[in-house]
Protein backbone atom coordinates (compact mmCIF):
# COMPACT_ATOMS: atom_id res chain seq x y z
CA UNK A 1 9.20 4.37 33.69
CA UNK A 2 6.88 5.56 31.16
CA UNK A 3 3.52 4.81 30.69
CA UNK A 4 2.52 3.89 27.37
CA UNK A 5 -0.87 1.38 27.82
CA UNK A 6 -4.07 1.85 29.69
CA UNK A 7 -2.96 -0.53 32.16
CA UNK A 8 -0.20 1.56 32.89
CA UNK A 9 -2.15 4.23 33.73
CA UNK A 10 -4.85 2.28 36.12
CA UNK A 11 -2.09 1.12 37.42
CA UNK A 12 -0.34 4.74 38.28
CA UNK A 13 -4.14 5.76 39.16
CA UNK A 14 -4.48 3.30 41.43
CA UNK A 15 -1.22 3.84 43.50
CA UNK A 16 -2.47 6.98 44.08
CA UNK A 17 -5.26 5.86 46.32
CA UNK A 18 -3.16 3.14 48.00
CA UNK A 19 -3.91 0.10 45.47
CA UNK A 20 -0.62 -1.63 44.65
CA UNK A 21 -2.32 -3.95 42.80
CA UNK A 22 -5.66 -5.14 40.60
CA UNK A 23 -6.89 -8.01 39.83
CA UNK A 24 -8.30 -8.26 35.59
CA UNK A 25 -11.66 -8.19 36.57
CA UNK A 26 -10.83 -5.06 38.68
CA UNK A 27 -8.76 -3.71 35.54
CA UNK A 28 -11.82 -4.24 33.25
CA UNK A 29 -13.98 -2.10 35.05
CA UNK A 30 -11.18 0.83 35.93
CA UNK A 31 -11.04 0.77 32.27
CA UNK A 32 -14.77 1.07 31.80
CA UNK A 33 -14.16 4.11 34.31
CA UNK A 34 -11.64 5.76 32.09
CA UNK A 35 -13.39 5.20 28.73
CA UNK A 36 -16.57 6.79 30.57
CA UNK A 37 -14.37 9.90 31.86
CA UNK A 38 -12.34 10.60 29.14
CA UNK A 39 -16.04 10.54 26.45
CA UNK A 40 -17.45 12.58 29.51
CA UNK A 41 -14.74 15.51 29.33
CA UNK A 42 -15.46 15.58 25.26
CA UNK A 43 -19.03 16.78 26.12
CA UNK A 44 -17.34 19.31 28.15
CA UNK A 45 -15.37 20.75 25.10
CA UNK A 46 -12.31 18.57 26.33
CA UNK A 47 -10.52 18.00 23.13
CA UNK A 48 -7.60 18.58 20.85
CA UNK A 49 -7.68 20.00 18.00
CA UNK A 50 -6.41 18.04 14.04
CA UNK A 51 -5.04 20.48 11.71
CA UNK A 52 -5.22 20.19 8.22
CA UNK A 53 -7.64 17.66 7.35
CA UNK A 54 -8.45 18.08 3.74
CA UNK A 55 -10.70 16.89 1.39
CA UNK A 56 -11.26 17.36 -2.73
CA UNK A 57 -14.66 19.01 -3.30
CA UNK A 58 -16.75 19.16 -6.83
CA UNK A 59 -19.75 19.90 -8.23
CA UNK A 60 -21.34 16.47 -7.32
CA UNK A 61 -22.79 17.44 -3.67
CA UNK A 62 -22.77 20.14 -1.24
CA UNK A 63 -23.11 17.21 1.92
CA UNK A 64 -19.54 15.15 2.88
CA UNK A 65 -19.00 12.47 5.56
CA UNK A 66 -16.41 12.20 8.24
CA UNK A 67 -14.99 9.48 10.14
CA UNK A 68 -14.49 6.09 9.55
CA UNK A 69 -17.42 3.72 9.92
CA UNK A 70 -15.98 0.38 11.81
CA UNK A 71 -18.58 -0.66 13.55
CA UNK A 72 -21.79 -1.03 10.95
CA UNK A 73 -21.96 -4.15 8.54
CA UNK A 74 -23.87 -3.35 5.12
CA UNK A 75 -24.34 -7.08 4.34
CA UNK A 76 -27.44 -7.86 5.84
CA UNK A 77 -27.47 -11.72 5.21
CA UNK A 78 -24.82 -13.28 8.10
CA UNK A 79 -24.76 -16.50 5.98
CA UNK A 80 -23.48 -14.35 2.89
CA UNK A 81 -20.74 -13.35 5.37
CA UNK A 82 -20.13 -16.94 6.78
CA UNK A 83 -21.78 -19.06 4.65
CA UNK A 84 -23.23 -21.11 8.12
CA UNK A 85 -26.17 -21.73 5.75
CA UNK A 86 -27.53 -21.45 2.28
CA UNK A 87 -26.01 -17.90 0.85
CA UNK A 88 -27.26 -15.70 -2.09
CA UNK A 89 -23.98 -16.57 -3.96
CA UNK A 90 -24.47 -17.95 -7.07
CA UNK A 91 -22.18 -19.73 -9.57
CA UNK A 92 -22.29 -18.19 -13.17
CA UNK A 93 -20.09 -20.77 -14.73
CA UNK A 94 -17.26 -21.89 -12.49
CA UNK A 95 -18.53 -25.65 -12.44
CA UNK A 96 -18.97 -25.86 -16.10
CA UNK A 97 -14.89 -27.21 -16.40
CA UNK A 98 -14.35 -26.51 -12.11
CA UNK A 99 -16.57 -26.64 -9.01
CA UNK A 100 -17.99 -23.95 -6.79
CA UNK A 101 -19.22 -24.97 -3.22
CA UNK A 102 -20.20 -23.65 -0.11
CA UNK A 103 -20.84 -25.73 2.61
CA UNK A 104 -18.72 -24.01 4.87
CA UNK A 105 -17.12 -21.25 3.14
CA UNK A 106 -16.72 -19.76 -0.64
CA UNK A 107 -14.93 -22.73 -2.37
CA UNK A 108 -14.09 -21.55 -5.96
CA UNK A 109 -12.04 -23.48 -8.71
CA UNK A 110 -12.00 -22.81 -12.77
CA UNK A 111 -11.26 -25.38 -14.86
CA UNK A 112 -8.35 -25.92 -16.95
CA UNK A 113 -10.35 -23.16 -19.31
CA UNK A 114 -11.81 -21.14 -16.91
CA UNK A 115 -10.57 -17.57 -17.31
CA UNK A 116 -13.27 -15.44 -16.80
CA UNK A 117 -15.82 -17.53 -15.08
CA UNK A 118 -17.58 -16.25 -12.02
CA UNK A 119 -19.95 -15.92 -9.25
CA UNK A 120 -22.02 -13.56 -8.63
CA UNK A 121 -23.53 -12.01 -5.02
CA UNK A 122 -26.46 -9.58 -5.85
CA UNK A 123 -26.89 -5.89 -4.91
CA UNK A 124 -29.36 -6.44 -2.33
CA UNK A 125 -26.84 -8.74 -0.23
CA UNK A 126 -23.93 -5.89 -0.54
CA UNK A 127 -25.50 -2.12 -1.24
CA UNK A 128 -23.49 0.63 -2.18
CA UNK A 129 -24.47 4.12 -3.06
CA UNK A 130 -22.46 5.71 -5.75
CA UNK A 131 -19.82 8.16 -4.62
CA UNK A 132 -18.84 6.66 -1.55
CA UNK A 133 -16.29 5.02 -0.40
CA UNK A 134 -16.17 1.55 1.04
CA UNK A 135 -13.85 -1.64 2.62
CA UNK A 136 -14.42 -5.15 1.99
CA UNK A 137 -12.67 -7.30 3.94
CA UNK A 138 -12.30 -11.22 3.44
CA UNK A 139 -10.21 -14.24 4.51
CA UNK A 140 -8.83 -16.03 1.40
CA UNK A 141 -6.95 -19.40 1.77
CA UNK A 142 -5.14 -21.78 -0.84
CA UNK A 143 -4.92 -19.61 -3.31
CA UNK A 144 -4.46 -20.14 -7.17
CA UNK A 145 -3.72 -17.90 -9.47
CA UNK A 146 -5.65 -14.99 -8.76
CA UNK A 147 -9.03 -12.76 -8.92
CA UNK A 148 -11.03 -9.85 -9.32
CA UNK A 149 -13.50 -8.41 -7.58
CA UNK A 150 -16.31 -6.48 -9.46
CA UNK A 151 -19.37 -4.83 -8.89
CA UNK A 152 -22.54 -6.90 -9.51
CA UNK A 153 -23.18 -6.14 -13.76
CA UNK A 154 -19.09 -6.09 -14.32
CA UNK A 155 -18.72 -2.46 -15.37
CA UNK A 156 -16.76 -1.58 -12.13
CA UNK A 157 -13.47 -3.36 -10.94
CA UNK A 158 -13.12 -2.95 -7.00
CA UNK A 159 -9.32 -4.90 -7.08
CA UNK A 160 -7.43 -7.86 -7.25
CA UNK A 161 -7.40 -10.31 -4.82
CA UNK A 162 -3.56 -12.30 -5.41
CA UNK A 163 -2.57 -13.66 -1.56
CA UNK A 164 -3.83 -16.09 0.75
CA UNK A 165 -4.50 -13.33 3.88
CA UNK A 166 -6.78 -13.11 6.99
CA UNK A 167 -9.03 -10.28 6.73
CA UNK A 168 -7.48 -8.38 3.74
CA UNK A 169 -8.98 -5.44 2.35
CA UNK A 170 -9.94 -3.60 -0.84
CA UNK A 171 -11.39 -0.08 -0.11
CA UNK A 172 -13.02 1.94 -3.39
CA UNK A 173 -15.42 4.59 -4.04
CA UNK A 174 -18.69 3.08 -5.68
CA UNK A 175 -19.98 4.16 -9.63
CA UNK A 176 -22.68 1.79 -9.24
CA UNK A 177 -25.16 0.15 -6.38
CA UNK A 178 -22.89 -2.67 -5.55
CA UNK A 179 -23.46 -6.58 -5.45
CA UNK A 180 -20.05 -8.42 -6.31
CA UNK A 181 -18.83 -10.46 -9.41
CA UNK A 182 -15.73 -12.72 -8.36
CA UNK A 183 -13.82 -13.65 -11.55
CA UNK A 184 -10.90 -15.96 -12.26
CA UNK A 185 -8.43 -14.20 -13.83
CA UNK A 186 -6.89 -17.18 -15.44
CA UNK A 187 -7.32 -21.01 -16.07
CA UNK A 188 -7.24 -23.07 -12.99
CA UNK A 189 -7.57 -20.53 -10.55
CA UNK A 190 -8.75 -22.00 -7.46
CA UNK A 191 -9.43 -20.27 -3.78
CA UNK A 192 -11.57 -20.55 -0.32
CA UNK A 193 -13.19 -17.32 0.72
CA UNK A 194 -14.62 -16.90 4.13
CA UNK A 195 -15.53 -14.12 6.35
CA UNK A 196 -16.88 -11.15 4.24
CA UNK A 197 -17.23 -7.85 5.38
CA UNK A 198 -19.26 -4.76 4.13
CA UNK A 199 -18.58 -1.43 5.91
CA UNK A 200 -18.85 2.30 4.41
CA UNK A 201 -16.21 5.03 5.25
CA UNK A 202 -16.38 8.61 5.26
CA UNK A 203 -15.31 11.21 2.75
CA UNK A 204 -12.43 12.21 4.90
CA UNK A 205 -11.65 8.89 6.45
CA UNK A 206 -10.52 9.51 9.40
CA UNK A 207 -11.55 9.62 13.37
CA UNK A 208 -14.85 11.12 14.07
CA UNK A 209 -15.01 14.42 15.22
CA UNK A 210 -16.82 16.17 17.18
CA UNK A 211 -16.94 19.63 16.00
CA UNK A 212 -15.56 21.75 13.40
CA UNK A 213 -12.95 24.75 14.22
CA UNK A 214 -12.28 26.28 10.91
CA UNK A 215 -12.44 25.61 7.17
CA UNK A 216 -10.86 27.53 3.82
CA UNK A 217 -10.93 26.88 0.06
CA UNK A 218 -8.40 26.50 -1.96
CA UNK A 219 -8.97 26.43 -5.77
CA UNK A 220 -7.36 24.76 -8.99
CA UNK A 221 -5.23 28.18 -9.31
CA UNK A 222 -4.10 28.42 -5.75
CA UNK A 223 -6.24 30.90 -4.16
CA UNK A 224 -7.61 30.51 -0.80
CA UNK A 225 -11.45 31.72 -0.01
CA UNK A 226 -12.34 31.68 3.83
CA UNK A 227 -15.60 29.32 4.82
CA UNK A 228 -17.10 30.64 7.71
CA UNK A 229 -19.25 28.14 10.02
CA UNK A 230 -23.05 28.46 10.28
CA UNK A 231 -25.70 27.47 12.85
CA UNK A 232 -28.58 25.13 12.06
CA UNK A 233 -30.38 27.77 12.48
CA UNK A 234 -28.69 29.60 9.57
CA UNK A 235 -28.97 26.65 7.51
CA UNK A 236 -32.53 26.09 7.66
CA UNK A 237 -33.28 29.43 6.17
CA UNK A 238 -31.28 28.70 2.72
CA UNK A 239 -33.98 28.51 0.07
CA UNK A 240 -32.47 26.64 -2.78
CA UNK A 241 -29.98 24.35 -1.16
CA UNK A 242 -28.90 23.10 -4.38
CA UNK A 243 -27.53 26.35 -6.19
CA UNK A 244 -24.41 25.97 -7.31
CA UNK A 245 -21.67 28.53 -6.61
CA UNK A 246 -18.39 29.13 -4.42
CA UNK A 247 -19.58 27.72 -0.57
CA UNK A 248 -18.55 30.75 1.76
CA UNK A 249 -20.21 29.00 4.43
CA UNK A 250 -20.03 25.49 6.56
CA UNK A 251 -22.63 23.29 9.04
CA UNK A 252 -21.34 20.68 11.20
CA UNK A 253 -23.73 18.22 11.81
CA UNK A 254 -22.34 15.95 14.55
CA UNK A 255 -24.23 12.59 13.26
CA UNK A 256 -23.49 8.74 14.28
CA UNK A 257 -20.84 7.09 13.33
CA UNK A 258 -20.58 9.51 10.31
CA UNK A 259 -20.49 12.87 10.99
CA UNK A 260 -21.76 15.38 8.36
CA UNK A 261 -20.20 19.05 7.02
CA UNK A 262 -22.41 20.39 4.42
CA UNK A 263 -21.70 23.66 2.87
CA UNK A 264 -24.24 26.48 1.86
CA UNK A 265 -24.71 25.68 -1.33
CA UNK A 266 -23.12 22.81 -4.23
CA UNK A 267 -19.75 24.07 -5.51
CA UNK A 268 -19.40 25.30 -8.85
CA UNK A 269 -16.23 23.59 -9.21
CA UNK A 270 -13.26 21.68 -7.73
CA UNK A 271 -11.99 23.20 -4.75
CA UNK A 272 -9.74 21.43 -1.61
CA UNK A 273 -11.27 22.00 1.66
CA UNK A 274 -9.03 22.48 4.69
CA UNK A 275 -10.62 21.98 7.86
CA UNK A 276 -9.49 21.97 12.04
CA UNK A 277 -11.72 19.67 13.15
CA UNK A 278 -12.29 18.89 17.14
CA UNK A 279 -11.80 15.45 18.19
CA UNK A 280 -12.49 13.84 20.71
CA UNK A 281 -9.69 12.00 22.80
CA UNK A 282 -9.94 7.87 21.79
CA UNK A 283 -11.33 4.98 23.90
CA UNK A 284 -8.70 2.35 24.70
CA UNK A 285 -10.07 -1.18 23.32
CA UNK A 286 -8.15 -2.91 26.17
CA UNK A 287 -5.77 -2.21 29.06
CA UNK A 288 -2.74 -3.36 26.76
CA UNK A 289 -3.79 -0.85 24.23
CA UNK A 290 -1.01 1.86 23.70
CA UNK A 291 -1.89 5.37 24.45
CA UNK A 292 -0.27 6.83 20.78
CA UNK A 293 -0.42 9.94 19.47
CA UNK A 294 -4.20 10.28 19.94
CA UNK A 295 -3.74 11.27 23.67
CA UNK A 296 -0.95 13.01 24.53
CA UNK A 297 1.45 13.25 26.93
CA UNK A 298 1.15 16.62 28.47
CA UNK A 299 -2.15 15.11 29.52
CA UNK A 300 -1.68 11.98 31.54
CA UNK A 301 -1.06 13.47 34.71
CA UNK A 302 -4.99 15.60 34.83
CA UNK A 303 -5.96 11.46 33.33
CA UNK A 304 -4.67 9.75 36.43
CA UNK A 305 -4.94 12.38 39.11
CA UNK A 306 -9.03 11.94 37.98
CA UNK A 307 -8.91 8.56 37.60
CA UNK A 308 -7.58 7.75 40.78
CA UNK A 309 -10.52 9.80 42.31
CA UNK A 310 -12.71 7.37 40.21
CA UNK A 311 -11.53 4.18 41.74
CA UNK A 312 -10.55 5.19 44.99
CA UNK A 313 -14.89 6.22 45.05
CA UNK A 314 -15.48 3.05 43.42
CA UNK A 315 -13.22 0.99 45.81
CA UNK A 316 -14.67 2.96 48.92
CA UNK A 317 -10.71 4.21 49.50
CA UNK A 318 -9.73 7.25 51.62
CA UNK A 319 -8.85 9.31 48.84
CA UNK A 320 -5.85 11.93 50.20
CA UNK A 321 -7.07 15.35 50.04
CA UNK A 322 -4.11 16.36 47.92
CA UNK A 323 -5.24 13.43 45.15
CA UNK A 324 -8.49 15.38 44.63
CA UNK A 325 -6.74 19.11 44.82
CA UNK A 326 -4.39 17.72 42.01
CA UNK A 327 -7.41 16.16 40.29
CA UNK A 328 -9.01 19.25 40.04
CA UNK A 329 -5.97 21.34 39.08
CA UNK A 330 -4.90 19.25 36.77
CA UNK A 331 -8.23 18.97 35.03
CA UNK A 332 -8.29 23.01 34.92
CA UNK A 333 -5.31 22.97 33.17
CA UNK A 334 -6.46 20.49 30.66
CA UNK A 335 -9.41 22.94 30.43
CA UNK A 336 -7.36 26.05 30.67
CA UNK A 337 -5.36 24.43 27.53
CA UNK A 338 -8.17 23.81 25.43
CA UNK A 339 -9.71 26.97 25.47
CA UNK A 340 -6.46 28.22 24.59
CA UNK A 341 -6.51 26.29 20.98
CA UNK A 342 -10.39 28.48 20.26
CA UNK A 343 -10.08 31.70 18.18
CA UNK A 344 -10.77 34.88 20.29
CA UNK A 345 -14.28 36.40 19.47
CA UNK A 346 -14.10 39.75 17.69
CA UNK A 347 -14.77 42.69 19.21
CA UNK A 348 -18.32 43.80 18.79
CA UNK A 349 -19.04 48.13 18.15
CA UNK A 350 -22.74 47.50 17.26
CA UNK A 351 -23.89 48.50 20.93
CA UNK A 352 -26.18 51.42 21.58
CA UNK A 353 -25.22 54.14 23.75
CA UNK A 354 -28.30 56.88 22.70
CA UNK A 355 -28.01 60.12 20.70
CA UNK A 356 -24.89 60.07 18.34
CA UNK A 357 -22.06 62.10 19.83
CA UNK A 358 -20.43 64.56 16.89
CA UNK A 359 -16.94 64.89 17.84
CA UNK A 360 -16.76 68.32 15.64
CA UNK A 361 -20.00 70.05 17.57
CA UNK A 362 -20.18 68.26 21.00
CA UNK A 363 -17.80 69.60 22.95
């Protein structure tokens, strides 16, 4: 049968070492061991390798982000999430002809005239820095009608909110410092909102990697110009960071959650940057999560050959001696594979080898 979850590889790992069965506390923890293992070999250069990420460049920044943020919350105020106690929400003019409340959650109701009346949550309670790119997420039930969200002052619409839903989402890339305006977009429209979340993503949303492979240009007219990838080193000796021309060169800066490329200098104009990024492989959230695309199958054997050497320790189990020999082949072939997927250094004719032979006289 194949194995397609987590649990069905603890459970393949653990026949290996003579455990037919585990209990879900003992599942928990083998899958503790495998998230640990598997974020282990990606400090080891155990990755695969994403082709043809891309991303539209301009002339606003030479710095982009990567990855997408899940896990930080940019509203700082829990009860302007929740509304468990007195939030910074404030009614504009809803209860002039309707009612606004919230005692438990964002109750919200215009009158029989009340197109266009609002609330308002201010900037401090949901920040957003202009050019990025956000999701809101928010549980909406008995809905009327329908809204909009805004921005704070009005002058940016973020979407339309037009279904009851648990945990829907609205993703946009901020012109202005955020807060929200939530507007009835016609007479008698009436909802409960509950459960707001704030959380940025990156410029190429997308999993975070851990290193970069290659990059190229490609401009408005088709061309491609190579980018070629620099050290820190190398980028801490560029004087005027903020000169704007063609980049010819990238830095990977491997930050948390977001990780950073940032080219030698601004561009001078639009350009779309392909990149091979390193990632890599993906934590399972639980045992019943499905293995996907993210981790391949080619790999699952060097996964539970080393696995089962990681609970047969942890289980004080005589591990056979042909468990660990596979472990360790199989985990040189994973190795073996990935070095296979790096570009082969060029050849170097810069080395000294004392006077300078003259092929027409020395002989």
């Amino acid at each position: 049968m194949a194995i397609s979850t987590a649990d069905g590889l603890i459970t393949a790992a653990g026949s290996k070492v003579g455990i037919q069965s585990l209990t879900t506390t003992q599942k928990a923890t083998a899958l503790d061991m495998l998230n640990t293992m598997i974020s282990f070999w990606g400090t080891e250069g155990l990755n695969y390798v994403v082709t043809s990420e891309t991303l539209d460049i301009g002339t606003r920044t030479a710095e982009y982000t990567i990855g997408d943020n899940s896990a930080d919350e940019l509203m700082p105020n829990v009860e302007d999430r929740d509304f468990s106690a007195a939030s910074a929400w404030t009614d504009v003019d809803l209860a002039v002809t309707g009612s606004y409340g919230e005692t438990t959650d964002l109750s919200l109701l215009a009158g029989a005239a009340g197109a266009g009346d609002y609330c308002t949550l201010p900037v401090a309670s949901a920040p957003t820095t202009i050019g990025k790119t956000y999701r809101m997420t928010y549980d909406l039930a008995n809905l009327v009608g329908s809204w909009t969200l805004m921005d704070f002052t009005g002058v940016q619409t973020i979407g339309t909110i037009s279904a009851d839903v648990t945990q829907g989402e609205i993703e946009w890339t901020a012109t202005t410092t955020g807060g929200y305006r939530l507007v009835a977009v016609s007479n008698n429209a009436a909802g409960d909102f509950d459960n707001f979340t704030l959380k940025v993503l990156g410029d190429i949303n997308t999993v975070r990697p851990v290193s970069i492979e290659r990059c190229f240009l490609r401009d408005s007219e088709g061309f491609d110009w190579p980018v070629r990838k620099m050290s820190s080193e190398e980028y801490n000796t560029i004087t005027d960071k903020d000169v704007s021309t063609r980049p010819t060169k990238v830095y990977f800066l491997p930050e948390f959650p977001l990780a950073k490329v940032i080219f030698n200098s601004v561009p001078d104009t639009s350009y779309t940057a392909y990149f091979e990024f390193n990632k890599g492989f993906a934590a399972f959230a639980s045992t019943t999560a499905t293995i996907g695309a993210t981790f391949p199958n080619e790999n699952l054997e060097g996964v539970i050959y080393n696995l089962a050497v990681a609970i047969g320790e942890n289980w004080d189990r005589k591990i056979p001696p042909t468990v660990i020999y596979r472990a360790k082949e199989t985990k040189d072939a994973l190795d073996s594979r990935n070095a296979g997927n790096k570009p082969v250094p060029k050849a170097k004719f810069d080395f000294s080898s004392g006077r300078v032979y003259n092929i027409e006289t020395d002989y």
